[in-house]
Protein backbone atom coordinates (compact mmCIF):
# COMPACT_ATOMS: atom_id res chain seq x y z
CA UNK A 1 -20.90 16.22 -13.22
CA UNK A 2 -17.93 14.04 -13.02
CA UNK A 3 -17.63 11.22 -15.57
CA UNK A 4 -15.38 8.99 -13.53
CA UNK A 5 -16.98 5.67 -12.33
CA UNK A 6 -17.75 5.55 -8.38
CA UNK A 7 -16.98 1.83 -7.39
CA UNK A 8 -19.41 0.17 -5.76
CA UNK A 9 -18.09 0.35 -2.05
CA UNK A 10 -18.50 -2.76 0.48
CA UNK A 11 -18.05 -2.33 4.17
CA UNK A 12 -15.09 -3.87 5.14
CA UNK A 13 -14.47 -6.50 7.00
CA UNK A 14 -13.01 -6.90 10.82
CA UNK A 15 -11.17 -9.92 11.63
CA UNK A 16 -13.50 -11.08 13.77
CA UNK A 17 -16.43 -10.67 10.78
CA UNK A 18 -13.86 -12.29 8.54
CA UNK A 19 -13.31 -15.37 11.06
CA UNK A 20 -17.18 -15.93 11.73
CA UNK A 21 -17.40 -16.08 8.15
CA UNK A 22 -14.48 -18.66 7.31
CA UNK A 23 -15.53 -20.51 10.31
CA UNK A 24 -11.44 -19.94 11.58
CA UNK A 25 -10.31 -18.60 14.98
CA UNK A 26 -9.07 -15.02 14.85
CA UNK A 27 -5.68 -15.47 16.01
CA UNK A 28 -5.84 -18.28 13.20
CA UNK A 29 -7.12 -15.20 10.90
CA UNK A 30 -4.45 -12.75 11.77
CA UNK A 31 -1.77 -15.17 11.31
CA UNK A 32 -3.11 -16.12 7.72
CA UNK A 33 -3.25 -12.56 7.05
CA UNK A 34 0.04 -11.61 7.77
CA UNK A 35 1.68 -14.12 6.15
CA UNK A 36 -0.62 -13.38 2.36
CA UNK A 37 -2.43 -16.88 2.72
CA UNK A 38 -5.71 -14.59 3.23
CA UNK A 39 -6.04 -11.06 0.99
CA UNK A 40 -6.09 -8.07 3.71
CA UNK A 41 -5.48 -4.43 3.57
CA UNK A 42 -4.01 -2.88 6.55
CA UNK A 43 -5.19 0.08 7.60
CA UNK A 44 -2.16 1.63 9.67
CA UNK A 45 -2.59 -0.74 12.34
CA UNK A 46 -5.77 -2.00 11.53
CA UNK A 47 -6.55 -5.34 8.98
CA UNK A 48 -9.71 -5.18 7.17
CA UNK A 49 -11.11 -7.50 4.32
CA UNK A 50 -13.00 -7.06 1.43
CA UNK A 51 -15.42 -9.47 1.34
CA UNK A 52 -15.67 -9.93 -2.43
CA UNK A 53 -12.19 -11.04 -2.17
CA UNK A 54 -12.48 -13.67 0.46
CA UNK A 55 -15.51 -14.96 -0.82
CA UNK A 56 -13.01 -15.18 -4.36
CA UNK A 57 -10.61 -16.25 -2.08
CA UNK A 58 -12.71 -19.70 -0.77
CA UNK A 59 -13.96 -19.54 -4.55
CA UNK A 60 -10.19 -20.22 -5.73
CA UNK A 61 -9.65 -22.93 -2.27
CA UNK A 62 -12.50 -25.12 -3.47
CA UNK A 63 -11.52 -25.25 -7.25
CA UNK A 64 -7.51 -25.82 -6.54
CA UNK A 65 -8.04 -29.57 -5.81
CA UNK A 66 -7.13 -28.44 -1.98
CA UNK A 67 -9.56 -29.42 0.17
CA UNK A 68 -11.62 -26.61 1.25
CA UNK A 69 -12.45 -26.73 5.25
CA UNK A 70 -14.02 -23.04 5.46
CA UNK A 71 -16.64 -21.36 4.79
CA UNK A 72 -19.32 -24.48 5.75
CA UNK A 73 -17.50 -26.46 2.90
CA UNK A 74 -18.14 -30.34 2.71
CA UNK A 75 -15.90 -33.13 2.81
CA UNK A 76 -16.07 -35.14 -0.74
């Protein structure tokens, strides 16, 4: 029996998933993602999202003072 700790796995993400769930186009999505506005892994030539870390991500949007437009966030 092995005694290291299995993470707890989520299915990642497609950019489409990732854009439904931001409310943002895809190309909108892509472009975010390759410039590190959004977190992404690339899979060779793949991008896939975690979606603990974009839900972090809007998390960290809506608590910088920046006003948050994704994610069904409202206008103050």
């Amino acid at each position: 029996m092995s005694d290291i700790p299995t993470p707890t796995r989520e299915r990642l993400w497609t950019v489409r998933e990732a854009a439904a769930f931001l409310r943002l186009g895809r190309n909108t999505v892509y472009e975010w993602a390759a410039t590190g506005k959004l977190p992404a892994l690339r899979l060779g030539s793949r991008i896939r999202f975690e979606p603990s870390a974009l839900r972090q991500w809007v998390a960290l949007q809506r608590g910088s003072g920046v006003p948050a437009l994704v994610a069904g966030a409202r206008r103050p």
